[in-house]
N, C-alpha and C. Protein backbone atom coordinates (compact mmCIF):
# COMPACT_ATOMS: atom_id res chain seq x y z
N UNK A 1 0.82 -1.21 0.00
CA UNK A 1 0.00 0.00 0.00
C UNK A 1 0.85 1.26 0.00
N UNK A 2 1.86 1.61 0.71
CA UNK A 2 2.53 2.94 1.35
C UNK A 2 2.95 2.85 -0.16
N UNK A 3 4.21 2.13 -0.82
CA UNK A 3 4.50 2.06 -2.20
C UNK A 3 4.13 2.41 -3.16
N UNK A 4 2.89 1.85 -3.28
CA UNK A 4 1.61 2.44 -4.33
C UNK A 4 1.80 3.76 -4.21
N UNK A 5 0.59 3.80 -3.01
CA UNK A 5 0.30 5.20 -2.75
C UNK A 5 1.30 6.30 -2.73
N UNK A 6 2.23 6.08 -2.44
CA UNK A 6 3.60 7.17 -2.35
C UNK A 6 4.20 7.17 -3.81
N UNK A 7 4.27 6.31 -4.89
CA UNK A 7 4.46 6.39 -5.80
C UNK A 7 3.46 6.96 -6.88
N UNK A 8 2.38 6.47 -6.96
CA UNK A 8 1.18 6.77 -7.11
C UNK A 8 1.30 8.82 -7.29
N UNK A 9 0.64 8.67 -5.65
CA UNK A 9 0.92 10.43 -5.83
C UNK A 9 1.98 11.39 -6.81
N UNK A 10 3.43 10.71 -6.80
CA UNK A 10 4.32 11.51 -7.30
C UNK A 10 4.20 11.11 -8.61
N UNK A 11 3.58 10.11 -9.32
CA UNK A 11 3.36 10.10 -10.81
C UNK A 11 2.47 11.13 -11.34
N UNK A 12 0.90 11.14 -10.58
CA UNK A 12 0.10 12.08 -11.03
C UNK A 12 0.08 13.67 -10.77
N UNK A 13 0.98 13.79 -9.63
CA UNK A 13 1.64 15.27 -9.64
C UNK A 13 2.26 15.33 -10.62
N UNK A 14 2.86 14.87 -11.27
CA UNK A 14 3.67 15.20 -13.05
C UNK A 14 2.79 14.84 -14.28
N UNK A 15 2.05 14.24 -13.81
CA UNK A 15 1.00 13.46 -14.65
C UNK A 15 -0.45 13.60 -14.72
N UNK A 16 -1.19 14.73 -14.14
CA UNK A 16 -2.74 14.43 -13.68
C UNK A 16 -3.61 13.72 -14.41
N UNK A 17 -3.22 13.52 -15.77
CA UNK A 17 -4.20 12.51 -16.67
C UNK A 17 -3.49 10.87 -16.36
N UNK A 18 -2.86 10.54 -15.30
CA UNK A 18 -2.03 9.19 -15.35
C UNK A 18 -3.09 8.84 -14.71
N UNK A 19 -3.55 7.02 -15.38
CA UNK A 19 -4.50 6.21 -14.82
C UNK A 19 -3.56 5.28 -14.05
N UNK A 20 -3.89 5.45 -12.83
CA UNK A 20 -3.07 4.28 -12.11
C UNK A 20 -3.92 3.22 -11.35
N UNK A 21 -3.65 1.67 -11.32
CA UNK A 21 -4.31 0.88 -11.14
C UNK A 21 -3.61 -0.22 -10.31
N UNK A 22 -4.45 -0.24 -9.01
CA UNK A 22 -3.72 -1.35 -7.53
C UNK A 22 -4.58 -2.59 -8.09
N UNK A 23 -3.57 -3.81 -7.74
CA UNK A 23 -3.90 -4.84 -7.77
C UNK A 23 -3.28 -5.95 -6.71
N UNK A 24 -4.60 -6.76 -6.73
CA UNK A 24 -4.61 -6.94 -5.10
C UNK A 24 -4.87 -8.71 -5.50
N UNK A 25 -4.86 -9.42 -4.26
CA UNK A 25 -5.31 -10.96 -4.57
C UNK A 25 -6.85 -11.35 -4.61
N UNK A 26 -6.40 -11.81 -5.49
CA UNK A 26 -8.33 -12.87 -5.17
C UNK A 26 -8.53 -13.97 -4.16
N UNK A 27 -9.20 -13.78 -3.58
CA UNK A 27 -9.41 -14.89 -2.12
C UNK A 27 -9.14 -16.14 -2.68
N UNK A 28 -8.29 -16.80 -2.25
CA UNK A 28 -7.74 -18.13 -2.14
C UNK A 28 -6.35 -18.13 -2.75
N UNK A 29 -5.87 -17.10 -3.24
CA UNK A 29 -4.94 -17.09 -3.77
C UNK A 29 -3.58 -15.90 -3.35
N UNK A 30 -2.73 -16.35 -2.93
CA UNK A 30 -1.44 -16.32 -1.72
C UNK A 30 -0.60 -15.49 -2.77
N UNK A 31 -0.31 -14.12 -3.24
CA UNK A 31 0.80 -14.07 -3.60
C UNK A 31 1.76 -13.66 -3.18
N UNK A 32 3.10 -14.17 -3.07
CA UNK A 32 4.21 -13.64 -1.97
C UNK A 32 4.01 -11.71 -1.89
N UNK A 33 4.06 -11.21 -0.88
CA UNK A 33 4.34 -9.77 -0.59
C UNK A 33 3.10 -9.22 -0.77
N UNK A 34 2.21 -9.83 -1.84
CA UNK A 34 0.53 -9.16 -2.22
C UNK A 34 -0.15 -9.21 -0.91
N UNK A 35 -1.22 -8.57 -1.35
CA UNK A 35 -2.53 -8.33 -0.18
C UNK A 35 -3.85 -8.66 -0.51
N UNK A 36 -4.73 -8.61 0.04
CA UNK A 36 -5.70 -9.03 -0.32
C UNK A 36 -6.94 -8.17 -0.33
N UNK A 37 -8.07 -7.53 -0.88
CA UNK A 37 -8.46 -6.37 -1.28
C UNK A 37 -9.14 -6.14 0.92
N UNK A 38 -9.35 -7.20 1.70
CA UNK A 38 -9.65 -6.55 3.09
C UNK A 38 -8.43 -6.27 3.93
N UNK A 39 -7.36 -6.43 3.56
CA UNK A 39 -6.26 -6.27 4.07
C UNK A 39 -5.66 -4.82 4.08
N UNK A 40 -5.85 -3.91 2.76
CA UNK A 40 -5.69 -2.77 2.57
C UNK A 40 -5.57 -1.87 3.60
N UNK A 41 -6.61 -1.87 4.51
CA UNK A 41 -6.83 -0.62 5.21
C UNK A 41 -6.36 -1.21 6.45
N UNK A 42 -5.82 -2.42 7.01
CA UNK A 42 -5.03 -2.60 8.03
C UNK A 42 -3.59 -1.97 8.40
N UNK A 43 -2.96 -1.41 6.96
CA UNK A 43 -1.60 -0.63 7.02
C UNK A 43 -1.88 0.83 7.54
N UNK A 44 -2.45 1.52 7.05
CA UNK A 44 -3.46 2.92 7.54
C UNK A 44 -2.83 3.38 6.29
N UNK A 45 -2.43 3.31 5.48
CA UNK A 45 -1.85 3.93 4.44
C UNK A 45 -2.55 4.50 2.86
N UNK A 46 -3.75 3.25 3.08
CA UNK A 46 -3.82 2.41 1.65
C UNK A 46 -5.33 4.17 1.60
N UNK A 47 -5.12 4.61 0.74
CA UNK A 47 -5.66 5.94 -0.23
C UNK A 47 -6.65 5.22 -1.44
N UNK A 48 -7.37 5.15 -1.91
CA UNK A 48 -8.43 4.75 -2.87
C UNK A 48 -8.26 6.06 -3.80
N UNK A 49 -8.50 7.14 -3.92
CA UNK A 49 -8.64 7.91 -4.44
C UNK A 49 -7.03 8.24 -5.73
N UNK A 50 -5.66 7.45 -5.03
CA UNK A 50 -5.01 7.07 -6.14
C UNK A 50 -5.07 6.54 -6.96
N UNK A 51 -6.00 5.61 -7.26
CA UNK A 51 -5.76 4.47 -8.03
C UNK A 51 -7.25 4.71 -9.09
N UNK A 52 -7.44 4.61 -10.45
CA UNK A 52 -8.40 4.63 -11.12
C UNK A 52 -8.97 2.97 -10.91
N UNK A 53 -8.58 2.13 -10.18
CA UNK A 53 -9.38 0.90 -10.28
C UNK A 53 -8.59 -0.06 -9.47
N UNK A 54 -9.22 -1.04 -8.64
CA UNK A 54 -8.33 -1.68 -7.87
C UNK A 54 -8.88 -3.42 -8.52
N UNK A 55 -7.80 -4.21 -9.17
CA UNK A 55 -8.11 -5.00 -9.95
C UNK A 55 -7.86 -6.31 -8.54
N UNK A 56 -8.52 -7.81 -9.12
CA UNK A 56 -8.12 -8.75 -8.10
C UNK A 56 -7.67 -9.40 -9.31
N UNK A 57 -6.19 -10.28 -8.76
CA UNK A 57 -5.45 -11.38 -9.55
C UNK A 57 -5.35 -12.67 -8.87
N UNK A 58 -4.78 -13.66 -9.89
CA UNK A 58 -4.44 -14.92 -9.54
C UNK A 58 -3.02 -15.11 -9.03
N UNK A 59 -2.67 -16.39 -8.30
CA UNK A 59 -1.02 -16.03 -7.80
C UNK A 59 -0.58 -16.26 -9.43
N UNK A 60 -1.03 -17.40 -10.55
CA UNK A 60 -0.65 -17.13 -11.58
C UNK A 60 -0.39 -16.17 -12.75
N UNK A 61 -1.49 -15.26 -12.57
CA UNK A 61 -1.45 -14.41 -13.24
C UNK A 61 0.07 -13.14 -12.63
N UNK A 62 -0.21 -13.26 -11.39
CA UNK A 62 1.06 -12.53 -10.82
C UNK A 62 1.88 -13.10 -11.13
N UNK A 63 2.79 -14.27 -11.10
CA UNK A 63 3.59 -15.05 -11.87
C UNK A 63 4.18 -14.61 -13.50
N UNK A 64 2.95 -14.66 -14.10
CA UNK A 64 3.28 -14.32 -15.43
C UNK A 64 3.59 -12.91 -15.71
N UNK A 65 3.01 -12.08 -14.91
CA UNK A 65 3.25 -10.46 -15.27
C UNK A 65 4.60 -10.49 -15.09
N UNK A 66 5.65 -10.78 -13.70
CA UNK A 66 6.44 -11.48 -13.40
C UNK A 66 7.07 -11.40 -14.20
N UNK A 67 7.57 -12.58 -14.93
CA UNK A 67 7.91 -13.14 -16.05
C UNK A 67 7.83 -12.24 -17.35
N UNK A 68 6.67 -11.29 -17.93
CA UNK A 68 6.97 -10.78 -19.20
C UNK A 68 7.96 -9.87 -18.60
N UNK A 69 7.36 -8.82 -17.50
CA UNK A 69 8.38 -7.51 -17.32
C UNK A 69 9.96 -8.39 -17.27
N UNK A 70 10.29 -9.46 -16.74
CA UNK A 70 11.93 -9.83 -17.06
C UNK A 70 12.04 -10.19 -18.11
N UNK A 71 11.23 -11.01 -18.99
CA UNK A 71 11.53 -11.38 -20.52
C UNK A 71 11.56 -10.15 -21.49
N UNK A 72 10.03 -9.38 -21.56
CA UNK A 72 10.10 -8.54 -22.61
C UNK A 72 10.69 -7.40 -22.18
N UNK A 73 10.72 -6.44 -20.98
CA UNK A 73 10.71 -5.24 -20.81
C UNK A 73 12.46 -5.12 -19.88
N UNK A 74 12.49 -6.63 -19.13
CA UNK A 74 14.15 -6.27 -18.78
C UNK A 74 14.38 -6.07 -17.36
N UNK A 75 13.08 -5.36 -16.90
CA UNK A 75 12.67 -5.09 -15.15
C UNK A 75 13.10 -6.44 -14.76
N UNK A 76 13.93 -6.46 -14.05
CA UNK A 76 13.87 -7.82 -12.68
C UNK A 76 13.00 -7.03 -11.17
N UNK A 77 11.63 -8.04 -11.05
CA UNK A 77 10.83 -7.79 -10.05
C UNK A 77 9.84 -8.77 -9.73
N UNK A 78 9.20 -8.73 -8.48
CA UNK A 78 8.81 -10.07 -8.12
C UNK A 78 7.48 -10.22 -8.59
N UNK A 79 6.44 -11.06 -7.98
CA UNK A 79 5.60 -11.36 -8.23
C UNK A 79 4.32 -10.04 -7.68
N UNK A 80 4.63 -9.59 -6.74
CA UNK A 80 4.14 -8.17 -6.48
C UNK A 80 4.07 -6.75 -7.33
């Protein structure tokens, strides 16, 4: 959440048309470091009003995002 949100902010201060979008887990599904969309507001951090949409994923689908950003784009980063 703090991440997002702290990053978040400083994109759309340079950016006010930037759509930014949190993504969170879908119940039953564990992804290392992820959260889960009731978990959010346990950090005190987590802001709604950053984000144009808060999506739910699979641990697979986190996996694969994963995977293109190191294959196609070069980013080494986790499943988060």
């Amino acid at each position: 959440c703090g991440s997002t949100v702290g990053t978040g902010r400083y994109l759309r201060e340079r950016n006010p048309s930037l759509e930014l979008y949190g993504i969170v887990s879908k119940p039953g599904h564990n992804i290392p470091g992820g959260r889960h969309l009731n978990e959010l507001w346990e950090v005190g951090l987590f802001d709604k009003k950053v984000y144009a949409e808060i999506l739910a994923g699979t641990t697979n689908e986190a996996i694969d995002g994963m995977l293109d950003l190191i294959r196609k784009v070069g980013v080494l980063g986790g499943p988060t």
